[in-house]
C-alpha atoms as a PDB file:
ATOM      1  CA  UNK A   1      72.228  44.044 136.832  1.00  0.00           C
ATOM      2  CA  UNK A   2      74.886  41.232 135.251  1.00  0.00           C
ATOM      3  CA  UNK A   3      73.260  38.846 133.305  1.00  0.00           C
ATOM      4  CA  UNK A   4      73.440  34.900 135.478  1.00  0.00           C
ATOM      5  CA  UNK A   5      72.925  31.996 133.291  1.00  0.00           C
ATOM      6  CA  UNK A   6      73.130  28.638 134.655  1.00  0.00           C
ATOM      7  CA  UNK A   7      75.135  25.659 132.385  1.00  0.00           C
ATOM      8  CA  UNK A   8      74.065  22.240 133.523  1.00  0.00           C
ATOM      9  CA  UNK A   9      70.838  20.331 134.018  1.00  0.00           C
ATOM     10  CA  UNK A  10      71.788  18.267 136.618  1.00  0.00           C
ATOM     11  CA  UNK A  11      70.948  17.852 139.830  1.00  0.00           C
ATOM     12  CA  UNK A  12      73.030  20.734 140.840  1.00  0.00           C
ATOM     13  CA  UNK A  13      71.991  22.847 137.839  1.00  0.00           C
ATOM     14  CA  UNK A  14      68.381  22.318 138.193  1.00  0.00           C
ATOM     15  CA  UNK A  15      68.536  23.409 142.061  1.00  0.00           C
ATOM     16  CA  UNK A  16      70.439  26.306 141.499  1.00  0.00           C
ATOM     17  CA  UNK A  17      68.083  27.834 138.200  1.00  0.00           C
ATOM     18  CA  UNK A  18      64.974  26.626 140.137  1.00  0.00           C
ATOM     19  CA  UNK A  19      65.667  28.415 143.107  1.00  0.00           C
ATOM     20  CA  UNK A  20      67.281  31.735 141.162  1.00  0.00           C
ATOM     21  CA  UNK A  21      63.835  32.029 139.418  1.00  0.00           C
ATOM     22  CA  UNK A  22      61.872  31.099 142.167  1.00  0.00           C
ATOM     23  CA  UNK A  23      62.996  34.074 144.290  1.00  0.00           C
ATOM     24  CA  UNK A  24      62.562  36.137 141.163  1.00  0.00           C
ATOM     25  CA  UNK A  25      66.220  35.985 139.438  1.00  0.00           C
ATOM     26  CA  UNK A  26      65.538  35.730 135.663  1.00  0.00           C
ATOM     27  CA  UNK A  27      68.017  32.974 135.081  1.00  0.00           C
ATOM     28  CA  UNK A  28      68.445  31.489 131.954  1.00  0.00           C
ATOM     29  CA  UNK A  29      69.339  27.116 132.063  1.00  0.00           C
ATOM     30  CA  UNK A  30      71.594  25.990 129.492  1.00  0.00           C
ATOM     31  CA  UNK A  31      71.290  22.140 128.756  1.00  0.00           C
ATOM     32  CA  UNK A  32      73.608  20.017 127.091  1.00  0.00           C
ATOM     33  CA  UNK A  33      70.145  18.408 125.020  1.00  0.00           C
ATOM     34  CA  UNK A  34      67.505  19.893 123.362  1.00  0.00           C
ATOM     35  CA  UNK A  35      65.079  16.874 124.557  1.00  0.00           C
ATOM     36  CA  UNK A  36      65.829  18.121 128.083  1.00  0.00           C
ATOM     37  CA  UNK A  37      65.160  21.905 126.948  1.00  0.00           C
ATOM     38  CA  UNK A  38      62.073  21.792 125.703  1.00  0.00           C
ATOM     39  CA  UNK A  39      60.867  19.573 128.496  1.00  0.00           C
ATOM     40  CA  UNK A  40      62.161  22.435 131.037  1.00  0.00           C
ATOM     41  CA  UNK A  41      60.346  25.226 128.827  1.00  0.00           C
ATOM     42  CA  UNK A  42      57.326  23.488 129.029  1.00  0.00           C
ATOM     43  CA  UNK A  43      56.849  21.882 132.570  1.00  0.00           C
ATOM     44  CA  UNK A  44      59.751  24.038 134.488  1.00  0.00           C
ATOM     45  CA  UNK A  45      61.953  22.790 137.021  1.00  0.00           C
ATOM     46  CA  UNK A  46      59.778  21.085 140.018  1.00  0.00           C
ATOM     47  CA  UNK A  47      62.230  21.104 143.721  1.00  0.00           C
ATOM     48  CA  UNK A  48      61.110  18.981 145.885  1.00  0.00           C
ATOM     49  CA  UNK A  49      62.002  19.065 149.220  1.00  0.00           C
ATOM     50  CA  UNK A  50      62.683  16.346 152.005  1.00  0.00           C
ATOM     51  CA  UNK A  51      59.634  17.005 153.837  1.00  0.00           C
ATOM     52  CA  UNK A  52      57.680  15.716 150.887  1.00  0.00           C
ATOM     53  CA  UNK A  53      56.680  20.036 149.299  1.00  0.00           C
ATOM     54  CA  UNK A  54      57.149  20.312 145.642  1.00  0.00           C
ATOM     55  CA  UNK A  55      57.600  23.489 143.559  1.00  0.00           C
ATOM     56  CA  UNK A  56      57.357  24.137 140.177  1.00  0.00           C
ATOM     57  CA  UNK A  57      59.276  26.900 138.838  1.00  0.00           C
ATOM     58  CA  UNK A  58      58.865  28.356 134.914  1.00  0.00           C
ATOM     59  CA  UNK A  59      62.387  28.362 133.886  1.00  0.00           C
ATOM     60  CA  UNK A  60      63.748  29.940 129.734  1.00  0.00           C
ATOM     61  CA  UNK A  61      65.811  26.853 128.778  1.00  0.00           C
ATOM     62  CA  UNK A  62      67.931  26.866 125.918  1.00  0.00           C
ATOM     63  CA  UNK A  63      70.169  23.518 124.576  1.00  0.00           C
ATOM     64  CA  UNK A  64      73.518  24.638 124.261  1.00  0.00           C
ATOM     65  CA  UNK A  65      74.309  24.546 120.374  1.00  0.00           C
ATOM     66  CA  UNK A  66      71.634  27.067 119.767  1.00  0.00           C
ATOM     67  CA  UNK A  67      72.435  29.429 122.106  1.00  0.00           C
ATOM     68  CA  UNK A  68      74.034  32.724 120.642  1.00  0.00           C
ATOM     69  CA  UNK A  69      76.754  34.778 121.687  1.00  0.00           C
ATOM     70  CA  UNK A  70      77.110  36.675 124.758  1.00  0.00           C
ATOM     71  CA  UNK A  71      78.480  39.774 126.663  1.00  0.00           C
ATOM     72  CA  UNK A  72      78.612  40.475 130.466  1.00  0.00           C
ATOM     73  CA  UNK A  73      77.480  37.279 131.233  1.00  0.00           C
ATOM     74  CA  UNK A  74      78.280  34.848 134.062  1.00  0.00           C
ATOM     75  CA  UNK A  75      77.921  31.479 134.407  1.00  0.00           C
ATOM     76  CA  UNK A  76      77.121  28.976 137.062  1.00  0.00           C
ATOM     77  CA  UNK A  77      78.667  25.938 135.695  1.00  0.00           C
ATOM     78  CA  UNK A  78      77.326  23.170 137.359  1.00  0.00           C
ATOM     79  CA  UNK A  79      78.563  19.800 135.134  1.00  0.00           C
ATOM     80  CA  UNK A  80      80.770  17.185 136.223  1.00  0.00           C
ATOM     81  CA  UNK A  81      84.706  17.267 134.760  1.00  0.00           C
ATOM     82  CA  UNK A  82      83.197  14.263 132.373  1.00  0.00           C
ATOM     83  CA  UNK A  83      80.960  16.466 130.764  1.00  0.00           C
ATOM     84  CA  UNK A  84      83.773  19.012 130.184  1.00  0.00           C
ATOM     85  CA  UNK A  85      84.557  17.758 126.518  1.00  0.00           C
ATOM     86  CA  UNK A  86      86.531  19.539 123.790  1.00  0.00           C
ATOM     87  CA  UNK A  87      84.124  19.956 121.832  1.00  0.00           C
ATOM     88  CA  UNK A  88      81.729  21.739 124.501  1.00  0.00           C
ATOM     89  CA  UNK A  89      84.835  23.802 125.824  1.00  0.00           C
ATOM     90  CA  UNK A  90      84.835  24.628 122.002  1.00  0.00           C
ATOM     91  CA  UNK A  91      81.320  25.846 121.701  1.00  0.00           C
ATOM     92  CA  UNK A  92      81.417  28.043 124.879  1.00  0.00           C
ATOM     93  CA  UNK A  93      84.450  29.616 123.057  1.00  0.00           C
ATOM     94  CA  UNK A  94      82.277  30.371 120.696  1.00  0.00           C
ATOM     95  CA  UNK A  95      79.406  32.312 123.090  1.00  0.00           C
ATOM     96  CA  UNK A  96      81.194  33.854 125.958  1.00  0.00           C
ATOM     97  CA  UNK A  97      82.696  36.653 124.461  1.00  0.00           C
ATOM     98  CA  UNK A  98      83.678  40.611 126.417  1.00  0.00           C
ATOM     99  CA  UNK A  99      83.190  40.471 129.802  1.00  0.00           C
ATOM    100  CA  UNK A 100      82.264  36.896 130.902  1.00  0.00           C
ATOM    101  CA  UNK A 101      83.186  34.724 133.789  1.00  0.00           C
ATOM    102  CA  UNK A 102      82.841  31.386 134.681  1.00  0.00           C
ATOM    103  CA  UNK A 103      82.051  30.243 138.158  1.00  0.00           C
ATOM    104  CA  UNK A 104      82.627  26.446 138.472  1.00  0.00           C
ATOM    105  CA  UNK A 105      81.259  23.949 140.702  1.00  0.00           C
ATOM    106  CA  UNK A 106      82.747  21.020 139.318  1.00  0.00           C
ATOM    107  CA  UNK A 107      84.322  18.105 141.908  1.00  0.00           C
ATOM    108  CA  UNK A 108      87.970  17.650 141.767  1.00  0.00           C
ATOM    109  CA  UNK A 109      90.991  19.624 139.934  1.00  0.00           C
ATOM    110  CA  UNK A 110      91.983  20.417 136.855  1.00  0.00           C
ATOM    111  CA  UNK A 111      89.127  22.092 135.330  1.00  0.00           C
ATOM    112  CA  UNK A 112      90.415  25.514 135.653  1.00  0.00           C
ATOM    113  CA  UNK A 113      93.318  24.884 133.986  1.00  0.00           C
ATOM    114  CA  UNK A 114      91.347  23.449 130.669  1.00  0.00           C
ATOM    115  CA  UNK A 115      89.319  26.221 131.246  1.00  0.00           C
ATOM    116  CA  UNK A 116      91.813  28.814 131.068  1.00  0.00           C
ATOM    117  CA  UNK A 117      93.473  27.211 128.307  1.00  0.00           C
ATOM    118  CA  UNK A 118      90.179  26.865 126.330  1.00  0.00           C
ATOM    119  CA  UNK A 119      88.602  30.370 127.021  1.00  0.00           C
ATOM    120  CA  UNK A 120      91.762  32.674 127.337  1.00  0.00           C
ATOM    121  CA  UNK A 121      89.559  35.840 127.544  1.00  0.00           C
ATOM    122  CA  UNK A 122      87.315  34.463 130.216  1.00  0.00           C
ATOM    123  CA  UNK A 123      87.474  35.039 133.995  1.00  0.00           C
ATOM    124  CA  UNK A 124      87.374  32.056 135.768  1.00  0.00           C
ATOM    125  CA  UNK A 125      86.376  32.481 139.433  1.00  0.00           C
ATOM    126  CA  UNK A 126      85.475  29.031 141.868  1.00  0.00           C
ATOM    127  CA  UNK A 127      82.726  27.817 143.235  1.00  0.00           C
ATOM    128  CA  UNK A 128      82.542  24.612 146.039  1.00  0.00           C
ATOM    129  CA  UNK A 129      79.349  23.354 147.533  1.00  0.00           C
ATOM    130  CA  UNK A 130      77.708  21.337 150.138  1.00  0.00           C
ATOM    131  CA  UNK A 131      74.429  21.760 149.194  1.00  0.00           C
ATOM    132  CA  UNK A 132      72.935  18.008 148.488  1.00  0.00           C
ATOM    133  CA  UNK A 133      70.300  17.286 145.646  1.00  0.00           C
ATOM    134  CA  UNK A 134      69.466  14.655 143.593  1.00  0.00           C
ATOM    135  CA  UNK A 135      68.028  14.703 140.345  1.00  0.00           C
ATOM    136  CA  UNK A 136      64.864  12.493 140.085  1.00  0.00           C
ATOM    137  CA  UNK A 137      63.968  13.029 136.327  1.00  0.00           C
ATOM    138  CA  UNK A 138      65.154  15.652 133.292  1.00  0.00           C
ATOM    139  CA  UNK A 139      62.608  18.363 135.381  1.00  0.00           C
ATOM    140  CA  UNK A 140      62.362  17.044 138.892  1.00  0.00           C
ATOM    141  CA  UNK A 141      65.504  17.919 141.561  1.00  0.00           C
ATOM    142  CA  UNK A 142      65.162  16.569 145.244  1.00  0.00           C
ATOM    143  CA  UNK A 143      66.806  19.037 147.945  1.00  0.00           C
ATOM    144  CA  UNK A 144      68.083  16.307 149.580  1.00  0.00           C
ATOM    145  CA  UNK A 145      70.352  18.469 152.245  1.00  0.00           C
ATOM    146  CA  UNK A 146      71.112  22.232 152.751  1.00  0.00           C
ATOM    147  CA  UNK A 147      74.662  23.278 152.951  1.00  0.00           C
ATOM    148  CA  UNK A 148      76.881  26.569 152.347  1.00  0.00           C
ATOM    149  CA  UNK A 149      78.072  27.573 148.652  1.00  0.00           C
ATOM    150  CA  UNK A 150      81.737  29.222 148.668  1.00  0.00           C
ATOM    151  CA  UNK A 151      82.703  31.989 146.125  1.00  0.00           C
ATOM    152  CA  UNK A 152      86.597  32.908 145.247  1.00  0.00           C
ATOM    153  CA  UNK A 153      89.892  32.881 143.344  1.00  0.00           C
ATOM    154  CA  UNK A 154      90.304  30.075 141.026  1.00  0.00           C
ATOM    155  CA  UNK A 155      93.353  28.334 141.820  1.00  0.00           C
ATOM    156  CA  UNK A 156      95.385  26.024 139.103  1.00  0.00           C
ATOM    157  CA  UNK A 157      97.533  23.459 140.367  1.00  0.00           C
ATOM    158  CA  UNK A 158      99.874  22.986 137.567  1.00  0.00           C
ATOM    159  CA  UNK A 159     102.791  24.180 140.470  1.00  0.00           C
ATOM    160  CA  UNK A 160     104.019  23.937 143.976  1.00  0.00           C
ATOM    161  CA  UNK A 161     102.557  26.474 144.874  1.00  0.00           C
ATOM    162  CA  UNK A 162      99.088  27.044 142.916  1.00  0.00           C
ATOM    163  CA  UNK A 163      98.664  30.055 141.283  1.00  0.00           C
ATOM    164  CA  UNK A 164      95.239  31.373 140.500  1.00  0.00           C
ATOM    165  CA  UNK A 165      93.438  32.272 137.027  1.00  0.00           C
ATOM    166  CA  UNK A 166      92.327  35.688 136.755  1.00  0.00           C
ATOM    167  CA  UNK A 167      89.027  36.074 138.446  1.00  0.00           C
ATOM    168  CA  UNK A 168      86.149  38.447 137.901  1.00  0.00           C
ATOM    169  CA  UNK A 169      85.760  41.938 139.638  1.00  0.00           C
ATOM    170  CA  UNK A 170      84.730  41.956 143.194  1.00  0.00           C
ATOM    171  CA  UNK A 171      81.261  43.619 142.058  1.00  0.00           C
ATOM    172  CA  UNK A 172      80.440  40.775 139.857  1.00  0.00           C
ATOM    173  CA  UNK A 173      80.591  37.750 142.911  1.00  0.00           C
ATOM    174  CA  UNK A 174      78.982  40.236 145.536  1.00  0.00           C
ATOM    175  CA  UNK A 175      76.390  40.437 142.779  1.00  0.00           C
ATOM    176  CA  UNK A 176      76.335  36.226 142.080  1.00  0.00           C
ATOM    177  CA  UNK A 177      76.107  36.240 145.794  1.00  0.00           C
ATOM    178  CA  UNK A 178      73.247  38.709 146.361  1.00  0.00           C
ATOM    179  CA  UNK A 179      71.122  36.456 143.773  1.00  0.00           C
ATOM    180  CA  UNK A 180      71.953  33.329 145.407  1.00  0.00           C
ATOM    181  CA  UNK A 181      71.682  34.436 148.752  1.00  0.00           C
ATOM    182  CA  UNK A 182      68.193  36.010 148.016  1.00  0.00           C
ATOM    183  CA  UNK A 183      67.436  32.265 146.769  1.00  0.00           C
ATOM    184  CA  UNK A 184      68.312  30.863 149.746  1.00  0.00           C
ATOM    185  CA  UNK A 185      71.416  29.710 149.472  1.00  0.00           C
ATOM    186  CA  UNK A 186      74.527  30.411 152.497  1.00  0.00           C
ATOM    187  CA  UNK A 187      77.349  32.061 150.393  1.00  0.00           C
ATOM    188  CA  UNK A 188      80.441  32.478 151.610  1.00  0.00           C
ATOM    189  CA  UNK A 189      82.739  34.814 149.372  1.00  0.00           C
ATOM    190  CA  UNK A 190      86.899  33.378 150.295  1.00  0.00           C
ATOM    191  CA  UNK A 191      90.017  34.385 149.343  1.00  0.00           C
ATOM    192  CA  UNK A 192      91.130  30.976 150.309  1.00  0.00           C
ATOM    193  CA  UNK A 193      89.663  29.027 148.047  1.00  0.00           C
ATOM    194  CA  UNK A 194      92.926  26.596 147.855  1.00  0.00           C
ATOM    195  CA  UNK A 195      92.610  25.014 150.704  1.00  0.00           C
ATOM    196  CA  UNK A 196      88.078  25.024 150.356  1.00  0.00           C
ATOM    197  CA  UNK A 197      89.231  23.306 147.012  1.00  0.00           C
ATOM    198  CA  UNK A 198      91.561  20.708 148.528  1.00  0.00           C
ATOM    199  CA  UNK A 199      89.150  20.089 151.506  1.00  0.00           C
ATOM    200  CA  UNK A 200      86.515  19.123 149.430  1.00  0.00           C
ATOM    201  CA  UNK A 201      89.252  16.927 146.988  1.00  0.00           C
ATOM    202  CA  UNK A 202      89.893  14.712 150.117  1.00  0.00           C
ATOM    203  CA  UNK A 203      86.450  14.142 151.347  1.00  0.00           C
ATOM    204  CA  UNK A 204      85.370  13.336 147.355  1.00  0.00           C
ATOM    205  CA  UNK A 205      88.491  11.455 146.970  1.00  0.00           C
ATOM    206  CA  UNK A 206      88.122   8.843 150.389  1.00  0.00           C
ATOM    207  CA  UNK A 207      83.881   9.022 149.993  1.00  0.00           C
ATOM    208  CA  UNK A 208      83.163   8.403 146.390  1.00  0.00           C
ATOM    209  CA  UNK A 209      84.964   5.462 144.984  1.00  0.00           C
ATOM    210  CA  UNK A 210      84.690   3.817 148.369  1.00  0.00           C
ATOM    211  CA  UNK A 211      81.034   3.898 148.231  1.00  0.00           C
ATOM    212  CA  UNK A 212      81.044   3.062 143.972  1.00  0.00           C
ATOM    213  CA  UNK A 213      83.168  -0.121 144.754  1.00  0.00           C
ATOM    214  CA  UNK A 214      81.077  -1.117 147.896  1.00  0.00           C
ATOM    215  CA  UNK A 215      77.549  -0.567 146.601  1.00  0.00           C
ATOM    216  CA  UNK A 216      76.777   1.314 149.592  1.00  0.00           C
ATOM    217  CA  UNK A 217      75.674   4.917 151.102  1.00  0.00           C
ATOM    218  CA  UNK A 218      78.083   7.212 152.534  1.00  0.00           C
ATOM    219  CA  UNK A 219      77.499   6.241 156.102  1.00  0.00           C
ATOM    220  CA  UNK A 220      77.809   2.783 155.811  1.00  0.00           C
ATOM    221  CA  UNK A 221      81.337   3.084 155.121  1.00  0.00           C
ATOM    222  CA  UNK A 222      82.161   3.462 159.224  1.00  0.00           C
ATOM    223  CA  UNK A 223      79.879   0.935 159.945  1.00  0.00           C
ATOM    224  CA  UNK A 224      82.617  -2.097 160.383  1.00  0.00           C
ATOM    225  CA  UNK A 225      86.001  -1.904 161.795  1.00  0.00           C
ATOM    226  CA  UNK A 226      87.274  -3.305 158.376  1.00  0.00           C
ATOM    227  CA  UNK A 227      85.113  -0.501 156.765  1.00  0.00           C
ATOM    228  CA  UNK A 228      86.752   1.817 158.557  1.00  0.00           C
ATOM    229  CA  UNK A 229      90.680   0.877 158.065  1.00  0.00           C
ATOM    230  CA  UNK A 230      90.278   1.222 154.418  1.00  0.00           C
ATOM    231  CA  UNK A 231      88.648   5.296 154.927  1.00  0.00           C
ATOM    232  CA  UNK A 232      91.446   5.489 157.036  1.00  0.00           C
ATOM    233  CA  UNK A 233      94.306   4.011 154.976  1.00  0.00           C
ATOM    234  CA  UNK A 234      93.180   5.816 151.783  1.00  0.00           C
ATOM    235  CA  UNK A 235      92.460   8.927 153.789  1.00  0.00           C
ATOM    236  CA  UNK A 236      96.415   9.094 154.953  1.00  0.00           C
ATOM    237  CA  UNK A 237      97.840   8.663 151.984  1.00  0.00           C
ATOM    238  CA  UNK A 238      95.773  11.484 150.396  1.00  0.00           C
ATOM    239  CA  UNK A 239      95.960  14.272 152.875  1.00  0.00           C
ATOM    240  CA  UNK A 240      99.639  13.721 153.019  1.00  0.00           C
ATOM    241  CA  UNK A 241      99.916  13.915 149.316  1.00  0.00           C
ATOM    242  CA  UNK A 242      98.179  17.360 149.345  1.00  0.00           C
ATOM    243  CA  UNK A 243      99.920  19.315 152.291  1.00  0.00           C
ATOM    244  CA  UNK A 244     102.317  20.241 149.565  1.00  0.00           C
ATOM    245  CA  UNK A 245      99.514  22.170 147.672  1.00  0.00           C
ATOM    246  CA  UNK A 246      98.089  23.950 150.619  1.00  0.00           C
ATOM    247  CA  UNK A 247      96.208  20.990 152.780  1.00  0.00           C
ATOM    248  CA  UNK A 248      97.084  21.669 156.615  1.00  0.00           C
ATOM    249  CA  UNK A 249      98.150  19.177 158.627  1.00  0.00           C
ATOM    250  CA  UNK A 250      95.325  18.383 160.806  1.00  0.00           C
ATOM    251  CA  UNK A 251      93.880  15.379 162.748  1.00  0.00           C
ATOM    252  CA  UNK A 252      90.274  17.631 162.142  1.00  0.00           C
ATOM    253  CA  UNK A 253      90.048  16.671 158.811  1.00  0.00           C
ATOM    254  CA  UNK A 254      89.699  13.462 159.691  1.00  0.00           C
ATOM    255  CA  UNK A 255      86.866  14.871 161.951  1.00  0.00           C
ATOM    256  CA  UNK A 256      85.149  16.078 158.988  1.00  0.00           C
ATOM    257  CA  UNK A 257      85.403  13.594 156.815  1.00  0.00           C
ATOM    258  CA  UNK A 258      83.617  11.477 159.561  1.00  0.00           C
ATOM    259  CA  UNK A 259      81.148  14.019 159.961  1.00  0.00           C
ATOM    260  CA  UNK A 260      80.447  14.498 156.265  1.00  0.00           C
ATOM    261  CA  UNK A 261      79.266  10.337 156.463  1.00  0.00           C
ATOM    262  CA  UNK A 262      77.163  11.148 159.255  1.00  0.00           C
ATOM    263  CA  UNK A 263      75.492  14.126 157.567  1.00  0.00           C
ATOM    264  CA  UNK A 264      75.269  12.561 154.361  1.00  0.00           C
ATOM    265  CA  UNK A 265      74.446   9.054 155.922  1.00  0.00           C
ATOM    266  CA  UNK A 266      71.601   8.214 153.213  1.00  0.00           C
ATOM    267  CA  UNK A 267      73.086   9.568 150.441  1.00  0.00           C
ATOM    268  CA  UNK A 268      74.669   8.095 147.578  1.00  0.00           C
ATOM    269  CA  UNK A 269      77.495   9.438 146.202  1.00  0.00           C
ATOM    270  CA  UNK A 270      77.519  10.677 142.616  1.00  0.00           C
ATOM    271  CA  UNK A 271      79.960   8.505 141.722  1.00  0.00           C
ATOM    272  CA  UNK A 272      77.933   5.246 142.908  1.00  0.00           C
ATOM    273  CA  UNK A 273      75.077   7.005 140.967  1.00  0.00           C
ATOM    274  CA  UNK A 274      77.364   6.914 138.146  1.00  0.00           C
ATOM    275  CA  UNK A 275      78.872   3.852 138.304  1.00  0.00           C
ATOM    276  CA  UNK A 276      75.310   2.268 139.173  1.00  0.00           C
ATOM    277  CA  UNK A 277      73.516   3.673 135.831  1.00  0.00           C
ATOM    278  CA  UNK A 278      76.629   3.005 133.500  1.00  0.00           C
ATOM    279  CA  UNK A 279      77.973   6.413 132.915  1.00  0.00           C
ATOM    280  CA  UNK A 280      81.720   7.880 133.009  1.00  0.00           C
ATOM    281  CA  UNK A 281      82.582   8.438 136.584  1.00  0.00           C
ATOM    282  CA  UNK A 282      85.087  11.585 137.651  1.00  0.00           C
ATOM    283  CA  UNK A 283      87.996   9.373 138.723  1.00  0.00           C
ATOM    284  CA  UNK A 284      89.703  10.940 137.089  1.00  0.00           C
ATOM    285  CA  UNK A 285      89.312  14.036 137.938  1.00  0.00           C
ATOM    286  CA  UNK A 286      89.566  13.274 142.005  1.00  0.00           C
ATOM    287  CA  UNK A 287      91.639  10.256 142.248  1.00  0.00           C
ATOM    288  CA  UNK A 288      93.191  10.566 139.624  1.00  0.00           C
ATOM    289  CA  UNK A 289      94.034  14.023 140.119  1.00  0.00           C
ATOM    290  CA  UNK A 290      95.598  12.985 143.597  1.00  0.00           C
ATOM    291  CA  UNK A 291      97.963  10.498 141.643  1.00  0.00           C
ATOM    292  CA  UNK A 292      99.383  13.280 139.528  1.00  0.00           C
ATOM    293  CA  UNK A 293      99.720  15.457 142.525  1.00  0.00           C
ATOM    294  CA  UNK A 294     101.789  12.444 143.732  1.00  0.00           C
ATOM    295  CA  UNK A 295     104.185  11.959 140.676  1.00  0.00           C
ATOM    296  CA  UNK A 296     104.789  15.660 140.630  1.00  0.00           C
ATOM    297  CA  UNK A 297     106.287  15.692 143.959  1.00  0.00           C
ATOM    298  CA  UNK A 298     107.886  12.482 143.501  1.00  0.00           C
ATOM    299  CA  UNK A 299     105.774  10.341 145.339  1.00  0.00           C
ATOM    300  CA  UNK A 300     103.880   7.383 145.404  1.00  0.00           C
ATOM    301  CA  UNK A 301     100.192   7.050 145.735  1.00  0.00           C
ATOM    302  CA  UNK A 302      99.420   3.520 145.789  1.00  0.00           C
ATOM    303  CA  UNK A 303      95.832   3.489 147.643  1.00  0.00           C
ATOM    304  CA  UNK A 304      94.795   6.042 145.077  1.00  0.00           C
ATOM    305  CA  UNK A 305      96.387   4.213 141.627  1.00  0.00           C
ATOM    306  CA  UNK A 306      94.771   0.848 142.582  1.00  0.00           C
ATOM    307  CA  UNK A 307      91.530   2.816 143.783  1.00  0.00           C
ATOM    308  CA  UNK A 308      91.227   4.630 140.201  1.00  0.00           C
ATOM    309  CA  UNK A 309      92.137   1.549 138.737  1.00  0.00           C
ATOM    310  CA  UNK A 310      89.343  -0.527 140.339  1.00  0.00           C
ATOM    311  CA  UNK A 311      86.360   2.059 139.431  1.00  0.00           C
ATOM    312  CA  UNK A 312      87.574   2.254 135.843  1.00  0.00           C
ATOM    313  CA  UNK A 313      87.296  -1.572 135.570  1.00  0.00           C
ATOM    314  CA  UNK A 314      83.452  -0.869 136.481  1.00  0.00           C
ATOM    315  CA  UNK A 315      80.548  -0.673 133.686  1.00  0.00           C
ATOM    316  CA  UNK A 316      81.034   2.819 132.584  1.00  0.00           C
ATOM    317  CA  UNK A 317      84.263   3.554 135.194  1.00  0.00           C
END
């Protein structure tokens, strides 16, 4: 059986290794602090659910600078591009050695193509999510909505077309999706995960800093007409700015997006989590990332330059 470690103690991190060990999955949580380590190895991860159940998992936590090197390993990574630093790119040079992958969860683009520059021998496969959870405390994750987990190619959108990194063997995701799906997770494994990417680019890209610069959860941005004209304005400009990458052209995206504020109504984003508490948000990384799709094709991207401009002026942006 391939040894699955999980790198992130997020909300997203602390779902995923709770939930792996809970159905029996001997899954090892990499943290980016020894603090939150040695609070995990001593009190576990507790999920809570939104019916009000709790569970507390027992869960081997490790911080990240003391963990040694590995073979035949692959990991979850569930941090945010921000956390993505040289210097931790450096040290998982420095453990993932023969035979490891890399499935990523993280929001946006661009990540594979640091990681592939950063971990050369590495297989880099990709990993989107709808899953919702929200981390309470360094221990505590709330399952705040169930969703599907997709599993595929990692594409790198350096060019028109993308190309893709070189991904693990087939047996290695059937066996990351046997352990998630016997945790309870939906897993999808795509070949198409281009276009799963891209999806979930314009959704973050329309959802997130609107809801950061408003103050307000996702399904109060359709709640006024003037609301609405600004999804839709800064929704236009960004789906047309991907078709070249893969996006179709399709008046049910803008279906989805609506129906992701409806799902989500009562959720905050994690970039208005971010940009409430102070921290680094990934606007880079979304909107950002849409305004250098832009230039490359020779475009303009207004709505998406003064967008990125506006959440870096925040505390923390």
């Amino acid at each position: 059986m391939e040894s699955i470690v999980v790198l992130g103690g997020g909300s997203l991190g602390l779902l995923l290794a709770g939930k792996l060990n809970a159905a029996g999955s001997r899954v090892e949580l990499w943290t980016r602090t020894e603090e939150q380590a040695l609070r995990l190895e001593r009190e576990g991860v507790a999920i809570e659910d939104a019916g009000g159940g709790r569970t507390v998992v027992a869960v081997r936590a490790q911080a990240l600078e003391h963990v040694a090197a590995r073979r035949n390993t692959t990991v979850l990574l569930a941090l945010k591009q921000t956390a993505l630093t040289d210097e931790l790119l450096e040290r998982l040079a420095g453990i993932l050695t023969e035979g490891c992958a890399i499935a990523a969860f993280c929001n946006g683009i661009g990540h594979f193509d640091r990681l592939r520059r950063a971990l050369p021998g590495v297989k880099l496969a990709a990993a989107v999510t709808t899953e919702a959870a929200l981390r309470t405390d360094a221990r505590t994750v709330v399952h705040t909505g169930r969703g599907h987990i997709w599993l595929g190619p990692a594409p790198l959108f350096d060019e028109i077309p993308p190309r893709y990194a070189e991904m693990p063997g087939r047996n290695r995701l059937q066996e990351a999706e046997s352990r998630l799906v016997q945790a309870g997770f939906s897993v999808i494994l795509s070949n198409d995960m281009k276009e799963r990417m891209l999806r979930k680019l314009l959704v973050n890209a329309v959802i997130n800093p609107l809801t950061a610069l408003l103050r307000i959860r996702n399904g109060e941005l359709t709640s006024t007409p003037q609301r609405l004209r600004l999804v839709r304005s800064l929704f236009d400009e960004t789906a047309g700015i991907l078709q070249a990458y893969g996006i179709p052209e399709d008046d049910r995206l803008w279906d989805e997006l609506l129906d992701v504020c409806e799902r989500t109504a009562h959720n905050r984003s994690s970039m208005l989590q971010d940009a409430l508490a102070a921290r680094p948000t990934e606007i880079d990384a979304i909107n950002g990332a849409v305004c250098r799709l832009a230039k490359r094709q020779g475009l303009s991207a207004p709505w998406n330059e003064k967008i990125s401009a506006l959440v870096k002026a925040l505390a923390g942006g």
